[in-house]
C-alpha atoms as a PDB file:
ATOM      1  CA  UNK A   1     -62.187  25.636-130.488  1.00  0.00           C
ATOM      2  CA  UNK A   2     -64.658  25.990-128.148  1.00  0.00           C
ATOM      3  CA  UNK A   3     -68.413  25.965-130.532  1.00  0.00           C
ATOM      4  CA  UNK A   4     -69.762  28.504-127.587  1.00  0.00           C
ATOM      5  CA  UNK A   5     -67.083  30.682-128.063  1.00  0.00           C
ATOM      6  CA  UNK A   6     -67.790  30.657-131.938  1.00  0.00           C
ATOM      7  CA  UNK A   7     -71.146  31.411-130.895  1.00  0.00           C
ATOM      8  CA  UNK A   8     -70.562  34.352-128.786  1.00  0.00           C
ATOM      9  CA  UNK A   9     -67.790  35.991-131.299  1.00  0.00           C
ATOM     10  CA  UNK A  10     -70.573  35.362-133.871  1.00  0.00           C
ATOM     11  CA  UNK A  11     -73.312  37.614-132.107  1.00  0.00           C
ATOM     12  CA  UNK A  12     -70.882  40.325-131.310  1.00  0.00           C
ATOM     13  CA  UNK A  13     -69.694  40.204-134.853  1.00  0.00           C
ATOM     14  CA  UNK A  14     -73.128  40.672-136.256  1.00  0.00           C
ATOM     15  CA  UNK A  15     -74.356  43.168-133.624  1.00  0.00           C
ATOM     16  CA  UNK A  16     -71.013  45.302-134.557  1.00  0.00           C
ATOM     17  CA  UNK A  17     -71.927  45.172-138.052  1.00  0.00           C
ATOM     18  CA  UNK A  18     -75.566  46.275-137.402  1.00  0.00           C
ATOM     19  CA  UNK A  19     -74.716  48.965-135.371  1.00  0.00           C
ATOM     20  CA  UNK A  20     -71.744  49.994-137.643  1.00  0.00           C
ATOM     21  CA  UNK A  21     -69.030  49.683-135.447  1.00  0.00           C
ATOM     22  CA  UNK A  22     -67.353  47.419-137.608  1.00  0.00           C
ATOM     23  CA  UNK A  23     -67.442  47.052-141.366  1.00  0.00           C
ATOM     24  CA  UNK A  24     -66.671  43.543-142.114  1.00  0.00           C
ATOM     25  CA  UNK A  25     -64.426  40.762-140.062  1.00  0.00           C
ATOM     26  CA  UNK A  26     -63.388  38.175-142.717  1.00  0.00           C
ATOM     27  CA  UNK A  27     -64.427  34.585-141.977  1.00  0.00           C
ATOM     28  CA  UNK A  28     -61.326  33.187-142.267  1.00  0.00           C
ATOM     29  CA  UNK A  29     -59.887  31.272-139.493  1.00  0.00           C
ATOM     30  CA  UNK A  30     -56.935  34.158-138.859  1.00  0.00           C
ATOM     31  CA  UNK A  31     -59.534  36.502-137.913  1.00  0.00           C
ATOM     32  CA  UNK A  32     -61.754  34.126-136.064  1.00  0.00           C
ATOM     33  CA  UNK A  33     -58.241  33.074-133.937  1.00  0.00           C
ATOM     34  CA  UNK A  34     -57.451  36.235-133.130  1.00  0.00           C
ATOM     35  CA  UNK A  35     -60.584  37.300-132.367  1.00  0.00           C
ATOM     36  CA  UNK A  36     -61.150  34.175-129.740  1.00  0.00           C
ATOM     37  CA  UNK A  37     -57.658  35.705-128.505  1.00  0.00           C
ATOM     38  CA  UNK A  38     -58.911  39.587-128.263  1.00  0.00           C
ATOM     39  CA  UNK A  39     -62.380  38.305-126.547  1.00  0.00           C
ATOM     40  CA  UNK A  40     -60.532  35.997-124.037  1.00  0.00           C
ATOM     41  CA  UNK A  41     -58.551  38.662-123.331  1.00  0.00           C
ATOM     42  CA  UNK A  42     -60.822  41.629-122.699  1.00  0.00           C
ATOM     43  CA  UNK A  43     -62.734  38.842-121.018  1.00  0.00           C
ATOM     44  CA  UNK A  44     -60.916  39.634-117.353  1.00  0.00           C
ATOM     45  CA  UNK A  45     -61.707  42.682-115.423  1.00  0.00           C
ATOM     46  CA  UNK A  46     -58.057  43.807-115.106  1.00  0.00           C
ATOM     47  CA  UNK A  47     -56.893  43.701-118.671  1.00  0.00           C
ATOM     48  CA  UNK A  48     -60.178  45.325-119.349  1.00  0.00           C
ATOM     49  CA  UNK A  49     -59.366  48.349-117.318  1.00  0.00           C
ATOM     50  CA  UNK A  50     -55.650  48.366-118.811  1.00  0.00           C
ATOM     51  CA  UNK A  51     -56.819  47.805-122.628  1.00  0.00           C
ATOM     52  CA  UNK A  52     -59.414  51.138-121.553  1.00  0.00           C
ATOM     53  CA  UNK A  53     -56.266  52.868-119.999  1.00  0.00           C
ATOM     54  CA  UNK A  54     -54.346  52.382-122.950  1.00  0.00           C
ATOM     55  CA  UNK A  55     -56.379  53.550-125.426  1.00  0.00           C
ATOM     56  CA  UNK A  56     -56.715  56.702-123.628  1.00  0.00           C
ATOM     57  CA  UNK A  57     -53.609  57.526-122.870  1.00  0.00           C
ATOM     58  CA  UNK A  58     -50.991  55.994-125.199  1.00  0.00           C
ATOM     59  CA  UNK A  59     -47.532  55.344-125.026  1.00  0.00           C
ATOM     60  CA  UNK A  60     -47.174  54.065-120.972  1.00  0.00           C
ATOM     61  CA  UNK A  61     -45.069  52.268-119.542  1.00  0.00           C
ATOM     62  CA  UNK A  62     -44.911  49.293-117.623  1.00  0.00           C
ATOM     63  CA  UNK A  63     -44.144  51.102-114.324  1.00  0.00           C
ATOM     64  CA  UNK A  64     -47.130  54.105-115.419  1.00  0.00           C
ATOM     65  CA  UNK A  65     -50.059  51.472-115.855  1.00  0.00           C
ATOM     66  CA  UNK A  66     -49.030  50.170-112.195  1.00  0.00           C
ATOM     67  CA  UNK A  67     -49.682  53.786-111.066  1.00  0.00           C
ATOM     68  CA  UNK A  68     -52.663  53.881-112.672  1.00  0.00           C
ATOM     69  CA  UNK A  69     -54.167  50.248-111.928  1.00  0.00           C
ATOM     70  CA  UNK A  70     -53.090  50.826-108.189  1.00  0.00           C
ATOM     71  CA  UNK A  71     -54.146  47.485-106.945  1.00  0.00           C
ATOM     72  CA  UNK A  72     -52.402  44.862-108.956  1.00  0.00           C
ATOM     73  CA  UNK A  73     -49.012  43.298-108.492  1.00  0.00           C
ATOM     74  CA  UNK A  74     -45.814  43.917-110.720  1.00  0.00           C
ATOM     75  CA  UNK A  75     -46.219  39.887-111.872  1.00  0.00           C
ATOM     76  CA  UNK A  76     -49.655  40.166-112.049  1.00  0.00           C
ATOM     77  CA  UNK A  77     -49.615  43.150-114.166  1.00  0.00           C
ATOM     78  CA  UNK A  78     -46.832  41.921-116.187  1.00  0.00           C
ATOM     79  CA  UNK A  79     -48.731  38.074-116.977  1.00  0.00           C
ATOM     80  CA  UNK A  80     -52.188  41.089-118.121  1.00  0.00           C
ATOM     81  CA  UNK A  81     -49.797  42.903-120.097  1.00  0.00           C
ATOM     82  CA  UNK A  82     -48.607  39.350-121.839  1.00  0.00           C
ATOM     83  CA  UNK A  83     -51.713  37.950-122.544  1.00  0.00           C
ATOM     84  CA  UNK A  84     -53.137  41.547-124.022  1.00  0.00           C
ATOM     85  CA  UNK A  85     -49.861  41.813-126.458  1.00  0.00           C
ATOM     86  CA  UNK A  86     -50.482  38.023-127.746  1.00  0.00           C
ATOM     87  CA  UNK A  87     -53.413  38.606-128.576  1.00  0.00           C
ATOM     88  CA  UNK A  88     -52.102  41.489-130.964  1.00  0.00           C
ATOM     89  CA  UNK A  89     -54.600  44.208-129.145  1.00  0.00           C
ATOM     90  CA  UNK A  90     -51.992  45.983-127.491  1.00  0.00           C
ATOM     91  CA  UNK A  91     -48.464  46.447-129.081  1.00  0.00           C
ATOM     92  CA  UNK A  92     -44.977  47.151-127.061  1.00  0.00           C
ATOM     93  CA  UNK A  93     -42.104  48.789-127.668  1.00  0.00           C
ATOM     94  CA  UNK A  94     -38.746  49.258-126.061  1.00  0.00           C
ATOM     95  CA  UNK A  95     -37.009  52.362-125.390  1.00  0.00           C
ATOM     96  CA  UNK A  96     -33.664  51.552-123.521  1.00  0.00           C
ATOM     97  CA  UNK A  97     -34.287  49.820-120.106  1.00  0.00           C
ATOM     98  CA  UNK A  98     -38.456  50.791-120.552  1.00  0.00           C
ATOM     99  CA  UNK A  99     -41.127  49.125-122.079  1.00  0.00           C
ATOM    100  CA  UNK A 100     -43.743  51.718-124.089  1.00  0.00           C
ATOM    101  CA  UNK A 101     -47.543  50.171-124.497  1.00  0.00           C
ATOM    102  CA  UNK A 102     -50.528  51.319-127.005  1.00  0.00           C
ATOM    103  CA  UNK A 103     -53.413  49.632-127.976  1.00  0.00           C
ATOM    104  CA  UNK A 104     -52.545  48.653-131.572  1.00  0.00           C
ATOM    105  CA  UNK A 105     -55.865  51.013-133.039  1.00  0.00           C
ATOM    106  CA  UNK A 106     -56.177  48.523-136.325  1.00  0.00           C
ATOM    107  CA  UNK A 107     -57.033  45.403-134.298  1.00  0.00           C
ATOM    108  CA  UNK A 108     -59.111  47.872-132.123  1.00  0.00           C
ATOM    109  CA  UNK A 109     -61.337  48.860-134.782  1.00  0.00           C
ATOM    110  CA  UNK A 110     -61.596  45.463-136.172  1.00  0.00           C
ATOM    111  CA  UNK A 111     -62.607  43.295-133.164  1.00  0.00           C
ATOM    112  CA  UNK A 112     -63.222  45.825-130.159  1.00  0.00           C
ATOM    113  CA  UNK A 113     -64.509  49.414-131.127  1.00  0.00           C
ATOM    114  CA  UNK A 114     -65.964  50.401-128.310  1.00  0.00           C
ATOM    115  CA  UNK A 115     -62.026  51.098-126.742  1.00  0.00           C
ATOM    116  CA  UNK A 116     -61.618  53.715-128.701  1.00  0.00           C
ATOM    117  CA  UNK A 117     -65.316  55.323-128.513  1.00  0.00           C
END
Protein backbone atom coordinates (compact mmCIF):
# COMPACT_ATOMS: atom_id res chain seq x y z
CA UNK A 1 0.00 0.00 0.00
CA UNK A 2 0.85 3.15 -1.03
CA UNK A 3 2.62 5.03 2.59
CA UNK A 4 1.01 8.48 1.02
CA UNK A 5 -2.17 7.07 0.82
CA UNK A 6 -1.83 5.88 4.56
CA UNK A 7 -0.92 9.31 5.12
CA UNK A 8 -3.79 11.03 3.61
CA UNK A 9 -6.54 8.40 5.09
CA UNK A 10 -4.70 9.18 8.37
CA UNK A 11 -5.40 13.08 8.35
CA UNK A 12 -8.93 12.65 7.23
CA UNK A 13 -9.39 10.07 9.90
CA UNK A 14 -8.21 12.35 12.62
CA UNK A 15 -9.83 15.55 11.27
CA UNK A 16 -13.28 13.38 11.21
CA UNK A 17 -12.76 12.48 14.67
CA UNK A 18 -12.03 16.11 15.77
CA UNK A 19 -14.80 17.48 14.17
CA UNK A 20 -17.10 14.54 15.23
CA UNK A 21 -18.09 13.25 12.12
CA UNK A 22 -16.88 10.01 12.92
CA UNK A 23 -16.53 8.24 16.23
CA UNK A 24 -13.79 5.83 15.87
CA UNK A 25 -12.37 3.81 12.57
CA UNK A 26 -10.58 0.72 14.00
CA UNK A 27 -6.91 0.37 13.01
CA UNK A 28 -7.13 -2.80 11.74
CA UNK A 29 -6.09 -3.49 8.30
CA UNK A 30 -10.02 -4.33 7.15
CA UNK A 31 -10.88 -0.87 7.82
CA UNK A 32 -7.73 0.71 6.56
CA UNK A 33 -8.43 -1.55 3.05
CA UNK A 34 -11.59 -0.48 2.66
CA UNK A 35 -11.07 2.78 3.45
CA UNK A 36 -8.03 3.09 0.68
CA UNK A 37 -11.01 1.53 -1.50
CA UNK A 38 -13.86 4.26 -0.41
CA UNK A 39 -11.10 7.23 -0.83
CA UNK A 40 -9.91 5.93 -4.29
CA UNK A 41 -13.19 5.80 -5.16
CA UNK A 42 -14.75 9.12 -4.21
CA UNK A 43 -11.38 10.21 -5.52
CA UNK A 44 -12.92 10.75 -9.36
CA UNK A 45 -15.24 13.52 -10.14
CA UNK A 46 -17.94 11.25 -11.64
CA UNK A 47 -18.40 8.69 -8.94
CA UNK A 48 -18.30 11.66 -6.69
CA UNK A 49 -21.35 13.20 -8.21
CA UNK A 50 -23.11 9.60 -8.35
CA UNK A 51 -22.08 8.58 -4.59
CA UNK A 52 -23.81 12.50 -3.83
CA UNK A 53 -26.80 11.44 -6.11
CA UNK A 54 -27.28 8.40 -4.34
CA UNK A 55 -27.38 9.38 -1.08
CA UNK A 56 -30.00 11.77 -1.90
CA UNK A 57 -32.17 10.01 -3.64
CA UNK A 58 -32.05 6.25 -2.92
CA UNK A 59 -33.09 3.33 -4.59
CA UNK A 60 -32.11 4.33 -8.62
CA UNK A 61 -31.50 2.55 -11.11
CA UNK A 62 -28.94 2.04 -13.50
CA UNK A 63 -30.88 3.68 -16.38
CA UNK A 64 -32.15 6.80 -13.59
CA UNK A 65 -28.45 7.81 -12.58
CA UNK A 66 -27.77 8.10 -16.53
CA UNK A 67 -30.65 10.63 -16.53
CA UNK A 68 -29.35 12.31 -13.89
CA UNK A 69 -25.43 12.31 -14.70
CA UNK A 70 -26.43 13.37 -18.36
CA UNK A 71 -22.98 13.37 -19.74
CA UNK A 72 -21.48 9.99 -19.17
CA UNK A 73 -21.68 6.86 -21.26
CA UNK A 74 -23.73 3.60 -20.42
CA UNK A 75 -19.98 1.71 -20.06
CA UNK A 76 -18.63 4.46 -18.47
CA UNK A 77 -21.29 4.73 -15.98
CA UNK A 78 -21.52 1.11 -15.54
CA UNK A 79 -17.23 0.65 -14.87
CA UNK A 80 -18.28 4.13 -11.85
CA UNK A 81 -21.01 2.11 -10.66
CA UNK A 82 -18.43 -1.10 -10.31
CA UNK A 83 -15.75 0.45 -8.73
CA UNK A 84 -18.27 2.42 -6.10
CA UNK A 85 -20.05 -1.15 -5.17
CA UNK A 86 -16.41 -2.82 -4.56
CA UNK A 87 -15.56 -0.64 -2.53
CA UNK A 88 -18.73 -1.53 -0.32
CA UNK A 89 -19.96 2.39 -0.39
CA UNK A 90 -22.74 1.82 -2.54
CA UNK A 91 -24.81 -1.48 -2.43
CA UNK A 92 -27.05 -3.04 -5.48
CA UNK A 93 -29.84 -4.89 -5.74
CA UNK A 94 -31.82 -6.62 -8.42
CA UNK A 95 -35.37 -6.39 -9.07
CA UNK A 96 -36.21 -8.54 -12.24
CA UNK A 97 -34.37 -7.24 -15.40
CA UNK A 98 -33.29 -3.74 -13.14
CA UNK A 99 -30.57 -3.01 -11.06
CA UNK A 100 -31.65 -0.76 -7.68
CA UNK A 101 -28.51 1.41 -6.12
CA UNK A 102 -28.14 3.12 -2.46
CA UNK A 103 -25.31 4.25 -0.79
CA UNK A 104 -24.86 1.55 1.88
CA UNK A 105 -25.40 4.50 5.00
CA UNK A 106 -23.07 2.23 7.55
CA UNK A 107 -19.90 2.51 5.43
CA UNK A 108 -21.10 6.16 4.82
CA UNK A 109 -20.95 7.13 8.29
CA UNK A 110 -17.83 5.29 8.94
CA UNK A 111 -15.43 6.53 6.20
CA UNK A 112 -17.37 9.42 4.28
CA UNK A 113 -19.94 11.51 6.40
CA UNK A 114 -20.13 14.34 4.67
CA UNK A 115 -22.58 12.22 1.84
CA UNK A 116 -25.09 12.12 3.97
CA UNK A 117 -24.78 15.80 5.61
Amino acid sequence: MNDMVLILISIVIELQKMCGEVDTVGENQEDIGQAVKVYKALGEPTRLKIALLLAKESNLCFTAVGERLETVAGSTLSHHLKQLTDSGLIDSRKNGSFIHYNVNRKVAEKFAPFLLA
